[in-house]
C-alpha atoms as a PDB file:
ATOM      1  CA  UNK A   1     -62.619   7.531  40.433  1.00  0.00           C
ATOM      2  CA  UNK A   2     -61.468   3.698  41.325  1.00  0.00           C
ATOM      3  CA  UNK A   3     -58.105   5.016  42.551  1.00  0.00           C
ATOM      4  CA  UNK A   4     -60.126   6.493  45.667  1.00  0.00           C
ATOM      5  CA  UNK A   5     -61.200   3.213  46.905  1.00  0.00           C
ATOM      6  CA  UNK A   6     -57.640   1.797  45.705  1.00  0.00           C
ATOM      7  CA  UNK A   7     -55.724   2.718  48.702  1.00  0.00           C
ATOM      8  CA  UNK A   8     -58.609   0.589  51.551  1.00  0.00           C
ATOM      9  CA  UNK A   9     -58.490  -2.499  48.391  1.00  0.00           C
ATOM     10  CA  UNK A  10     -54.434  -2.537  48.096  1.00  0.00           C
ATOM     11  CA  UNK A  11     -54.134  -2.425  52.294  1.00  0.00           C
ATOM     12  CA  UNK A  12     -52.347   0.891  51.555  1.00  0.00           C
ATOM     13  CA  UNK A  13     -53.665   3.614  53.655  1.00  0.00           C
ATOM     14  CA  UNK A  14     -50.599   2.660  56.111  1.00  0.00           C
ATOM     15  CA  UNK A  15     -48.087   2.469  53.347  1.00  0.00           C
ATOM     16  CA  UNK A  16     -47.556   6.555  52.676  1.00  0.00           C
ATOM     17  CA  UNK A  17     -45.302   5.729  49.573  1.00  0.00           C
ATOM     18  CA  UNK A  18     -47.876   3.750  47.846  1.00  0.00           C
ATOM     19  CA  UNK A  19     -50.442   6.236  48.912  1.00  0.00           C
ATOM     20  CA  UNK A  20     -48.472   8.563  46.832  1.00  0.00           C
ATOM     21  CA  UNK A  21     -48.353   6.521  43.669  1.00  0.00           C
ATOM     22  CA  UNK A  22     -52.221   6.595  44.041  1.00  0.00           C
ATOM     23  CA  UNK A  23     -52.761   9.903  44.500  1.00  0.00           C
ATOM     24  CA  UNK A  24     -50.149  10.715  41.495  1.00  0.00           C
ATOM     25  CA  UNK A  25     -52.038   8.484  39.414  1.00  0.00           C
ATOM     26  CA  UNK A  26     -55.229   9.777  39.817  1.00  0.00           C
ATOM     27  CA  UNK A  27     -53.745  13.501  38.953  1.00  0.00           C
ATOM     28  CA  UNK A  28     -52.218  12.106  35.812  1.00  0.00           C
ATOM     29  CA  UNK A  29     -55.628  10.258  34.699  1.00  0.00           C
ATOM     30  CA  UNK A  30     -57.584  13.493  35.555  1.00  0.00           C
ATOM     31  CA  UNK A  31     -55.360  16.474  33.836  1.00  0.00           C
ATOM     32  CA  UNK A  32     -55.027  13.776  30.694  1.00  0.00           C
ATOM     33  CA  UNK A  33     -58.576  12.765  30.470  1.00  0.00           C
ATOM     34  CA  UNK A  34     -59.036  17.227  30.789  1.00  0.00           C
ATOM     35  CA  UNK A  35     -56.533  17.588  27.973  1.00  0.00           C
ATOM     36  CA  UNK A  36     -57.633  15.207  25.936  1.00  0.00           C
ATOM     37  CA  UNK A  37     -61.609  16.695  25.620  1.00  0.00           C
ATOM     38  CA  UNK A  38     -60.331  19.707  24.492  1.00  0.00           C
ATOM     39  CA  UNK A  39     -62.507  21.267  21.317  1.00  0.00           C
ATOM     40  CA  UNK A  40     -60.520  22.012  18.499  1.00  0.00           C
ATOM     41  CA  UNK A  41     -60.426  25.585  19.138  1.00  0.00           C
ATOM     42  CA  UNK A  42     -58.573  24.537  22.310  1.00  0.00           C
ATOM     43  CA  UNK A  43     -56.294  22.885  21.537  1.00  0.00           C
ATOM     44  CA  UNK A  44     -55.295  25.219  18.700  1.00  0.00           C
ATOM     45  CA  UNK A  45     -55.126  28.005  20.690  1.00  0.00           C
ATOM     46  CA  UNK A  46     -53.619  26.282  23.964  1.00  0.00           C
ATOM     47  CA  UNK A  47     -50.618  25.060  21.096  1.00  0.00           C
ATOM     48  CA  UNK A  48     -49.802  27.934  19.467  1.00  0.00           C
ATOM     49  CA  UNK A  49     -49.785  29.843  23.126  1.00  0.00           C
ATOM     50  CA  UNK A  50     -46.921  26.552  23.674  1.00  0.00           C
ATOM     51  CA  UNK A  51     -44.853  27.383  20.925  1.00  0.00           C
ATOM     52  CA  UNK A  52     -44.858  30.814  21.585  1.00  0.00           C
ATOM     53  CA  UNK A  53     -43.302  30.585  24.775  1.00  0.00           C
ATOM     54  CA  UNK A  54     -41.058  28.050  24.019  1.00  0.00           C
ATOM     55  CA  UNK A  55     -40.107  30.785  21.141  1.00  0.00           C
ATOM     56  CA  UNK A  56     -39.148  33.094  23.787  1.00  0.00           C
ATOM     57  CA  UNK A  57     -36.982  30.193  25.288  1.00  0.00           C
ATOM     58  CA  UNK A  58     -35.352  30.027  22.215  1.00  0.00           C
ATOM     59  CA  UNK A  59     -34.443  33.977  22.076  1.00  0.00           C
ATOM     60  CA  UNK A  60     -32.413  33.876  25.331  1.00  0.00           C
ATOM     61  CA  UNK A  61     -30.890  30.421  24.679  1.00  0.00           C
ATOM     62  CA  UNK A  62     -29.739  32.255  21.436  1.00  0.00           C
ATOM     63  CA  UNK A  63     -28.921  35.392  22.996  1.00  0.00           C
ATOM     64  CA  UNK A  64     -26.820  33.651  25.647  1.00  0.00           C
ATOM     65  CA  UNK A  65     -25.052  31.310  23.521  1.00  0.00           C
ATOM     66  CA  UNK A  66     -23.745  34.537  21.421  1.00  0.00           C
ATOM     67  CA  UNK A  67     -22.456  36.093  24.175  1.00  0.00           C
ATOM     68  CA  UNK A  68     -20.648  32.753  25.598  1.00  0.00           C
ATOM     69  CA  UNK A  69     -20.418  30.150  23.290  1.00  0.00           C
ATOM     70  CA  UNK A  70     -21.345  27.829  26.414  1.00  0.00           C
ATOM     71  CA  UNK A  71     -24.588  25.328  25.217  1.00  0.00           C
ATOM     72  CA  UNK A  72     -25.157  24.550  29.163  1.00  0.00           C
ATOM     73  CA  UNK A  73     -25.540  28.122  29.900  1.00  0.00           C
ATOM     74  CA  UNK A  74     -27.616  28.493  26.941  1.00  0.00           C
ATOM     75  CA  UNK A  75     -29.649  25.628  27.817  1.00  0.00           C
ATOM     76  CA  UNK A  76     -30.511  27.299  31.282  1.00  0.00           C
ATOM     77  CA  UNK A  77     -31.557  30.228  29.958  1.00  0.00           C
ATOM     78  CA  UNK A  78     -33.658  28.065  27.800  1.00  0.00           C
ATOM     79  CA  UNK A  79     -35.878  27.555  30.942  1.00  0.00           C
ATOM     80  CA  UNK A  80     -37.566  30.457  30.315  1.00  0.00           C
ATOM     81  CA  UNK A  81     -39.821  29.069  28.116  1.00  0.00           C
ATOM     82  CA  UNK A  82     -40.496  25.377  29.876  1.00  0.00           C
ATOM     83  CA  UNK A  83     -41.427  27.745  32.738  1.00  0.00           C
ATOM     84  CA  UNK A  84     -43.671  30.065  30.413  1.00  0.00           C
ATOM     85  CA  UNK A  85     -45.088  26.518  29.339  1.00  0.00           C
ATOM     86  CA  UNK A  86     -45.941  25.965  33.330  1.00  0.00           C
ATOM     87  CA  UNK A  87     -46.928  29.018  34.445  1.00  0.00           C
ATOM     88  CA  UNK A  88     -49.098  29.620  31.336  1.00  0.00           C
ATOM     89  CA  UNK A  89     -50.403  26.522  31.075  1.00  0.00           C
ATOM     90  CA  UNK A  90     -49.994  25.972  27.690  1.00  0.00           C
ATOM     91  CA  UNK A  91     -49.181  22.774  25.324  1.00  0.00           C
ATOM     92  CA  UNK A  92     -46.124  21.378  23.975  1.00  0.00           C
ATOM     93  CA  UNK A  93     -46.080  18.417  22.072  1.00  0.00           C
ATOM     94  CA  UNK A  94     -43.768  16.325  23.323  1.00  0.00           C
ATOM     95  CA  UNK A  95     -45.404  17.108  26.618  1.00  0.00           C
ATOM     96  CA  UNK A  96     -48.097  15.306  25.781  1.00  0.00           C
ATOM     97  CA  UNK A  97     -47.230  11.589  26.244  1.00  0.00           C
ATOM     98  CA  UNK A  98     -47.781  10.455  30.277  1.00  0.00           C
ATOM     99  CA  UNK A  99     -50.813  12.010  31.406  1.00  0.00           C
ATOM    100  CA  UNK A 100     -52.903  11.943  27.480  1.00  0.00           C
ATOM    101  CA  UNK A 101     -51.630   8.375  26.875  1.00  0.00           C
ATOM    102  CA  UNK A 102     -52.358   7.198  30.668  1.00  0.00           C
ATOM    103  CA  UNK A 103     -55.944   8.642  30.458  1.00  0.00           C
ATOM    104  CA  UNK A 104     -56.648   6.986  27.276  1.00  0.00           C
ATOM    105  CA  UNK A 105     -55.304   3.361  28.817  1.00  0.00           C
ATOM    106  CA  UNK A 106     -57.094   3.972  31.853  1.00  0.00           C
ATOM    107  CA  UNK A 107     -60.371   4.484  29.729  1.00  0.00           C
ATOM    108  CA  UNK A 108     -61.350   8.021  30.177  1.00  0.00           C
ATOM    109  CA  UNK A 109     -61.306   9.363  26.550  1.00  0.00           C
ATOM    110  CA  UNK A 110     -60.361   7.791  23.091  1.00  0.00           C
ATOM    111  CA  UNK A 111     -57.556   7.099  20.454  1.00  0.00           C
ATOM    112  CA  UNK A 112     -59.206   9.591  18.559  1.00  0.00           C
ATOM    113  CA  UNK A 113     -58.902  12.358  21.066  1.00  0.00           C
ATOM    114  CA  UNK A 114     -55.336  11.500  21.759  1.00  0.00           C
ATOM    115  CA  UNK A 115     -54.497  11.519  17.886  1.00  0.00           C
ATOM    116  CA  UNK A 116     -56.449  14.957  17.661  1.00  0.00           C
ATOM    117  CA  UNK A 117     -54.701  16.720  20.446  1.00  0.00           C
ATOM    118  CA  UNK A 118     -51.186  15.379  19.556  1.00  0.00           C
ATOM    119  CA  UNK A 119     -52.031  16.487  15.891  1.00  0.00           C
ATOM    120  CA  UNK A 120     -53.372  19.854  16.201  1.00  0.00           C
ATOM    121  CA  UNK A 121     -51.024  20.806  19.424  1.00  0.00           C
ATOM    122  CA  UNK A 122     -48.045  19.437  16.813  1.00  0.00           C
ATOM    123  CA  UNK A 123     -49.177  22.011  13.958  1.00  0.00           C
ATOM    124  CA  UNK A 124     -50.121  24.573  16.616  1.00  0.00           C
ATOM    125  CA  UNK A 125     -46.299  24.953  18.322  1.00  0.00           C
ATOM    126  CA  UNK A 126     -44.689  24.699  15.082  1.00  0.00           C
ATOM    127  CA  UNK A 127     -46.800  27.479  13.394  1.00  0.00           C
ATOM    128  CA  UNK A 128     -46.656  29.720  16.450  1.00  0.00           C
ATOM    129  CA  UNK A 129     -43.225  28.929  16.777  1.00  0.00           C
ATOM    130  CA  UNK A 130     -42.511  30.451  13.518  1.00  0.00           C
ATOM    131  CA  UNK A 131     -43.982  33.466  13.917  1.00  0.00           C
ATOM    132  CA  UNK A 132     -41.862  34.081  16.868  1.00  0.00           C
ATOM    133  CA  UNK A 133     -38.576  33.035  15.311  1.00  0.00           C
ATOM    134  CA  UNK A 134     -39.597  35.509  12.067  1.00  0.00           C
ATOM    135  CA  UNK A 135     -39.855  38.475  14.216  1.00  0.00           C
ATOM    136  CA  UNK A 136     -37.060  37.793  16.271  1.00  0.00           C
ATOM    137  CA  UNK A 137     -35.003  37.368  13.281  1.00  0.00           C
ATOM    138  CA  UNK A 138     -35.953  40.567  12.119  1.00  0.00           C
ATOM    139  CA  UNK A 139     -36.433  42.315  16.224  1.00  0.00           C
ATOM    140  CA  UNK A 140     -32.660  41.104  16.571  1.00  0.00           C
ATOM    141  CA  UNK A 141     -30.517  40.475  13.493  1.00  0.00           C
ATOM    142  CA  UNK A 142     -27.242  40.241  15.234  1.00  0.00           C
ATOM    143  CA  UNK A 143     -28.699  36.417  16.723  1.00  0.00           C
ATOM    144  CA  UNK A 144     -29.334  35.616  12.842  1.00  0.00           C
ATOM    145  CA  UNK A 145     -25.457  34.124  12.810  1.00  0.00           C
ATOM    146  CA  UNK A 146     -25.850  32.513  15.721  1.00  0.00           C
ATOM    147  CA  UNK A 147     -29.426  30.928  15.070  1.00  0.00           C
ATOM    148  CA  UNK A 148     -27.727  29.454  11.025  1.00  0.00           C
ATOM    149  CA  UNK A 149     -24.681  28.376  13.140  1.00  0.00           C
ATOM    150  CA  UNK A 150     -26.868  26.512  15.873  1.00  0.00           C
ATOM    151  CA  UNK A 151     -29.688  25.045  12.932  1.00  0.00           C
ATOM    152  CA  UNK A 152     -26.069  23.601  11.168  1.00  0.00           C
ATOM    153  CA  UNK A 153     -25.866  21.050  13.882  1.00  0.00           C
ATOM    154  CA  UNK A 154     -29.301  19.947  13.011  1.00  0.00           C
ATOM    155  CA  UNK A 155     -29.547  19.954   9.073  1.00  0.00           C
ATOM    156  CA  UNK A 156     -26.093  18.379   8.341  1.00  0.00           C
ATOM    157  CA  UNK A 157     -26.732  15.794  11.330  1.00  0.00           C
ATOM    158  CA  UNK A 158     -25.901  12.533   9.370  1.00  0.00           C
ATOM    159  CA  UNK A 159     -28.742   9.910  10.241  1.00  0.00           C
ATOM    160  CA  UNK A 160     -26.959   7.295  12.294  1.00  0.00           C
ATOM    161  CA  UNK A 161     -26.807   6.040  15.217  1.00  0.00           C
ATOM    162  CA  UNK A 162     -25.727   9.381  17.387  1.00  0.00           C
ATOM    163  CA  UNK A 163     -28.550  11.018  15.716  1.00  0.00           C
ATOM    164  CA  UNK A 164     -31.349   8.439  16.821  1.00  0.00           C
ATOM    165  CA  UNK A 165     -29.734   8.067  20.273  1.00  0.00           C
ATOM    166  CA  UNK A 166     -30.202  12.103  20.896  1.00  0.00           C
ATOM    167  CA  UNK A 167     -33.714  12.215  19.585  1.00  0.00           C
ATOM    168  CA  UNK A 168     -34.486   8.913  21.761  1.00  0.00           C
ATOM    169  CA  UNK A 169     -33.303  10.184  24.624  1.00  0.00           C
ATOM    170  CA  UNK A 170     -34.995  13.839  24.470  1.00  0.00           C
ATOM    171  CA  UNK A 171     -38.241  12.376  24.006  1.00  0.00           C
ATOM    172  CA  UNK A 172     -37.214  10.434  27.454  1.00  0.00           C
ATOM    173  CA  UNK A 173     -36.232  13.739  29.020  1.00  0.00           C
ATOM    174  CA  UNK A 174     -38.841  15.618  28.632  1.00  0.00           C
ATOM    175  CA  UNK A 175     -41.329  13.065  29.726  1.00  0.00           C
ATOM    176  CA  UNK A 176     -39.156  12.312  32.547  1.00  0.00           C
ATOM    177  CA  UNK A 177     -39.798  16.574  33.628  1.00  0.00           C
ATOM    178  CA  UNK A 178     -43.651  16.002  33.131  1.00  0.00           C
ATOM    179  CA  UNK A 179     -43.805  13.051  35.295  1.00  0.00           C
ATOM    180  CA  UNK A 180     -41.455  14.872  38.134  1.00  0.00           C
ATOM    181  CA  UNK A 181     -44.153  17.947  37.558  1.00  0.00           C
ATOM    182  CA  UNK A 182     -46.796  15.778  38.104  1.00  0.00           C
ATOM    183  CA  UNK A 183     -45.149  14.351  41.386  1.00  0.00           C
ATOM    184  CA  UNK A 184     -44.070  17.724  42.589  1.00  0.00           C
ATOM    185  CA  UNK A 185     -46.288  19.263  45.294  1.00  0.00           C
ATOM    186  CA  UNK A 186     -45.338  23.036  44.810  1.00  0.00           C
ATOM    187  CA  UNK A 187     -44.768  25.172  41.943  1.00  0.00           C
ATOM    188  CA  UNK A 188     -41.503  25.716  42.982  1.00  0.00           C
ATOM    189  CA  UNK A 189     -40.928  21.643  42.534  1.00  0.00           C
ATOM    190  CA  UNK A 190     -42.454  21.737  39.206  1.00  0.00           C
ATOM    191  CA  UNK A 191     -39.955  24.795  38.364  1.00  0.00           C
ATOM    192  CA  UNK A 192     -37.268  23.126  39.396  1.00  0.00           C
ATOM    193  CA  UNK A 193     -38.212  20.339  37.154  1.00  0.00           C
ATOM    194  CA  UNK A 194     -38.767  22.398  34.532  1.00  0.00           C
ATOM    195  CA  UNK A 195     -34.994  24.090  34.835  1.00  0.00           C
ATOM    196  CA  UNK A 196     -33.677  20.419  34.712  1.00  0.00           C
ATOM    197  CA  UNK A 197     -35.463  19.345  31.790  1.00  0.00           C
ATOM    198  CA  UNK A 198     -34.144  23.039  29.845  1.00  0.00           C
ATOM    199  CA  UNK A 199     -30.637  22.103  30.957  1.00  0.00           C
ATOM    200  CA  UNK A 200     -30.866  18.741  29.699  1.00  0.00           C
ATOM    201  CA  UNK A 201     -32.595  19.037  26.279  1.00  0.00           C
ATOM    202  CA  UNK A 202     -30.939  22.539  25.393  1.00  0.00           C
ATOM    203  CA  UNK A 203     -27.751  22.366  27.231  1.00  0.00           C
ATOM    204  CA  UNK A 204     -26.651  19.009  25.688  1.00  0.00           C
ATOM    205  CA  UNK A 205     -27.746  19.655  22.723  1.00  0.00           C
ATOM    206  CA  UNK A 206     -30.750  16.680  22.213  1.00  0.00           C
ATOM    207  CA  UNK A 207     -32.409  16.598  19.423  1.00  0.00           C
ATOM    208  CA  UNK A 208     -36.114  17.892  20.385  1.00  0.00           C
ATOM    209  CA  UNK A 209     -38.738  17.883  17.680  1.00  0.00           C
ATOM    210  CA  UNK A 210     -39.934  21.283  18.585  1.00  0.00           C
ATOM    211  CA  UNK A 211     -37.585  23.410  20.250  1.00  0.00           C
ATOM    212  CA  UNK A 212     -34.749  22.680  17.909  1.00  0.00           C
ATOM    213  CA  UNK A 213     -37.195  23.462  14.340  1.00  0.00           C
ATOM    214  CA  UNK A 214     -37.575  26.945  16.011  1.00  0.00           C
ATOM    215  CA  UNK A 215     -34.111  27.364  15.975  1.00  0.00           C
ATOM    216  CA  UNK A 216     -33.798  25.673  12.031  1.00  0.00           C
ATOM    217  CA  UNK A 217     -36.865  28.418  11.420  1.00  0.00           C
ATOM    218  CA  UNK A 218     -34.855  31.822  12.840  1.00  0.00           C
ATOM    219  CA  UNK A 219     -31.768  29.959  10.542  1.00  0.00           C
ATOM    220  CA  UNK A 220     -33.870  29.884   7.287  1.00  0.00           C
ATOM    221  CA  UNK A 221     -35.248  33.770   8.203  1.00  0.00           C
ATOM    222  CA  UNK A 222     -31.368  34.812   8.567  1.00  0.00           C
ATOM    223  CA  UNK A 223     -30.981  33.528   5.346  1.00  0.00           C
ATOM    224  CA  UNK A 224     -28.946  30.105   5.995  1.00  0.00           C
ATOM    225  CA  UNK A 225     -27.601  27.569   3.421  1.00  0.00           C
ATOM    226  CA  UNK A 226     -30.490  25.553   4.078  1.00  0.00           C
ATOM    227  CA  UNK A 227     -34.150  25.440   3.645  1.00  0.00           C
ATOM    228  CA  UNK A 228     -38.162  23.543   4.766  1.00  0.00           C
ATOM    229  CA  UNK A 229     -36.623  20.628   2.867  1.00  0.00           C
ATOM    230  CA  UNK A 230     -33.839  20.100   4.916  1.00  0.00           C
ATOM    231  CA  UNK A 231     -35.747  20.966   8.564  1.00  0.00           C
ATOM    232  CA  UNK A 232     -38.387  18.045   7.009  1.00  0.00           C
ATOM    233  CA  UNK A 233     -35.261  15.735   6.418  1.00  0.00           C
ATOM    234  CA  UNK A 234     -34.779  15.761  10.054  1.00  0.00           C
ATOM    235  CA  UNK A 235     -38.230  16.628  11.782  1.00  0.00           C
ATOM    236  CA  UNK A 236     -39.364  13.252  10.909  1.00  0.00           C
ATOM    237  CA  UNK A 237     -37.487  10.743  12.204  1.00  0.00           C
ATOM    238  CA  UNK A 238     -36.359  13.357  14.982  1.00  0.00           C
ATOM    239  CA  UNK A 239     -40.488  13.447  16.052  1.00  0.00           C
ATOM    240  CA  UNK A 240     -40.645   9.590  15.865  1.00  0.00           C
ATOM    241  CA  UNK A 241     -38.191   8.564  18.104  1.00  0.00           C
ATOM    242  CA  UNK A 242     -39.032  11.700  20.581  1.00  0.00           C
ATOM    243  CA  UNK A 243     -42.436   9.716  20.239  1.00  0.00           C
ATOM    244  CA  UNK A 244     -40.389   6.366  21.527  1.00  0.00           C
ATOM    245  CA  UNK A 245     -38.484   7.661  24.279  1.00  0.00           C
ATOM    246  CA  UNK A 246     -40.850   9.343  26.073  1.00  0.00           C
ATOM    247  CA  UNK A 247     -43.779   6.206  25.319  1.00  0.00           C
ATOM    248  CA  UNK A 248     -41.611   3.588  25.395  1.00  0.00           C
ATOM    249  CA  UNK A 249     -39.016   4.263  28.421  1.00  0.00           C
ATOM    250  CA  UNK A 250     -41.470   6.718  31.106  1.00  0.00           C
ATOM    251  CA  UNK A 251     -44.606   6.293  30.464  1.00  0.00           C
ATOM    252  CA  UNK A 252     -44.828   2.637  29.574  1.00  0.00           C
ATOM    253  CA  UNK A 253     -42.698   2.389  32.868  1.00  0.00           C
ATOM    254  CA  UNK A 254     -45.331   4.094  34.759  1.00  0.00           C
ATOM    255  CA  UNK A 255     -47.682   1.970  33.060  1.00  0.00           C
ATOM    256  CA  UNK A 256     -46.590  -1.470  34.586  1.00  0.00           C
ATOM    257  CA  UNK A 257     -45.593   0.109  37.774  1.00  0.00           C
ATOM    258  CA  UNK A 258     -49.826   1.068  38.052  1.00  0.00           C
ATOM    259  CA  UNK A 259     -51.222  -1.702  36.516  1.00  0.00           C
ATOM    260  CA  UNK A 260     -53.432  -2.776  39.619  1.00  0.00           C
ATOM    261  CA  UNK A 261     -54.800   0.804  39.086  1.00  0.00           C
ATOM    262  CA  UNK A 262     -55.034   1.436  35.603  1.00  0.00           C
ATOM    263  CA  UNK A 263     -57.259  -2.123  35.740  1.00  0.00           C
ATOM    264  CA  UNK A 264     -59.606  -0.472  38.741  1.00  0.00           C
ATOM    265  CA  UNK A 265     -59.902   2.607  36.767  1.00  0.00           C
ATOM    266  CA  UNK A 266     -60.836   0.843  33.497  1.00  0.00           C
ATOM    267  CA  UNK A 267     -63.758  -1.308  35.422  1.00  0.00           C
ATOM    268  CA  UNK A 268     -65.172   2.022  37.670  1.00  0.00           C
ATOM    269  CA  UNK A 269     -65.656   3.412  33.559  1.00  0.00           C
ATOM    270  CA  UNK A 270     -67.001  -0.119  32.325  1.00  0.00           C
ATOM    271  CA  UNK A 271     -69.760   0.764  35.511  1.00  0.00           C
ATOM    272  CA  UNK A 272     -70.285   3.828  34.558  1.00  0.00           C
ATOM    273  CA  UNK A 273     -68.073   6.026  37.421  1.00  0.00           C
END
């Protein structure tokens, strides 16, 4: 790629912290630009594995909040499933904003590949999602009060200006965790990062796209006072400004802070590298 002859061009190979920035570019570019040729079949399969996981995530952050009442407690035990995510190396969503979207900019795949991943990996985590949440709901009915209580917060959430600020913010957050995975240089880092991001989305309560509709999913199995029409009500605006924070604030951050190489890497495609 460009960014290997960017370090000698840029007078950096004596500047270690820019060196970094190179070499953390290239590994976003080259796991987005891998993402993003996906077939269909893979990206299916890689998104319903993602909201699996997360599912699981979503069975001990239930489980723990029962038995405490605490959210930040909840919202590490929530970690479970960012770290299934990790380990697994499966897709969620909202994950799916720095490295696709840099790759695309940088000129290693299309719009079109980018729509179709965030599409089908969307569909993918929300239908395997469900699953989980229908046989937890039935595996464990003594979490079905817990899971209407915790889907309440959602459904009745008035549309104002709280309610954009916590979906803004979680689509932030979790961006912010794939960008300090990407940096990370161990898997323990990247657990670590993963922990944080749990603790911040679950813990305070954000309002995340996908791991809060699994929780409005085990609601509606317990039988809750609500139903798909109320989890719409909320999923949409909740995805679109998830979509914001994490394009708008990180990546369009990391963006400008590469332009020099995101140009380099565009001309080394225009040539055919």
């Amino acid at each position: 790629m460009a960014v290997e002859n960017a370090r000698e061009e840029l007078g950096e190979t004596d500047a270690p912290a820019e060196d970094e920035v190179v070499q953390a570019f290239d590994r976003i570019v080259g796991e987005g630009a891998q993402r993003l040729h996906r077939t269909w079949r893979e990206v299916l399969t890689t998104g319903l594995a993602g909201g699996l996981e997360v599912g699981v995530g979503v069975v001990a952050l239930l489980a723990v909040y029962a038995e405490t009442g605490s959210h930040l407690l909840a919202g590490l035990a929530f970690s479970i499933g960012f770290i299934a995510l990790l380990l697994a190396r499966s897709e969620l969503f909202t994950e799916g904003f720095l490295m696709p979207v840099t790759a695309v900019v940088a000129g290693r795949a299309r719009v079109g590949q980018l729509a179709k991943l965030w599409s089908g990996t969307l569909v993918a985590n929300l239908v395997g999602g469900w699953l989980v949440m229908w046989v937890v709901v039935h595996a464990l009915p003594e979490l079905g009060a817990t899971a209407v209580e915790s889907a309440t917060t959602f459904v009745d959430a008035p549309l104002d200006l709280t309610a954009l600020c916590l979906a803004f913010f979680a689509g932030s957050s979790i961006t912010l965790m794939t960008r300090m995975q990407q940096g990370a240089e161990s898997e323990g880092g990247k657990i670590v990062a993963a922990v944080a991001g749990a603790f911040v989305l679950a813990g305070l309560v954000l309002f995340h796209s996908i791991l809060d509709s699994l929780i409005i999913f085990a609601g509606i199995h317990a039988g809750g006072p609500f139903g798909y029409g109320d989890w719409l009500a909320w999923f949409w605006y909740v995805t679109l400004l998830n979509m914001a924070g994490g394009l708008l604030v990180v990546t369009l951050l990391r963006l400008v802070r590469s332009k020099d190489l995101v140009e380099r890497e565009r001309d080394a495609v225009a040539d055919g590298h």
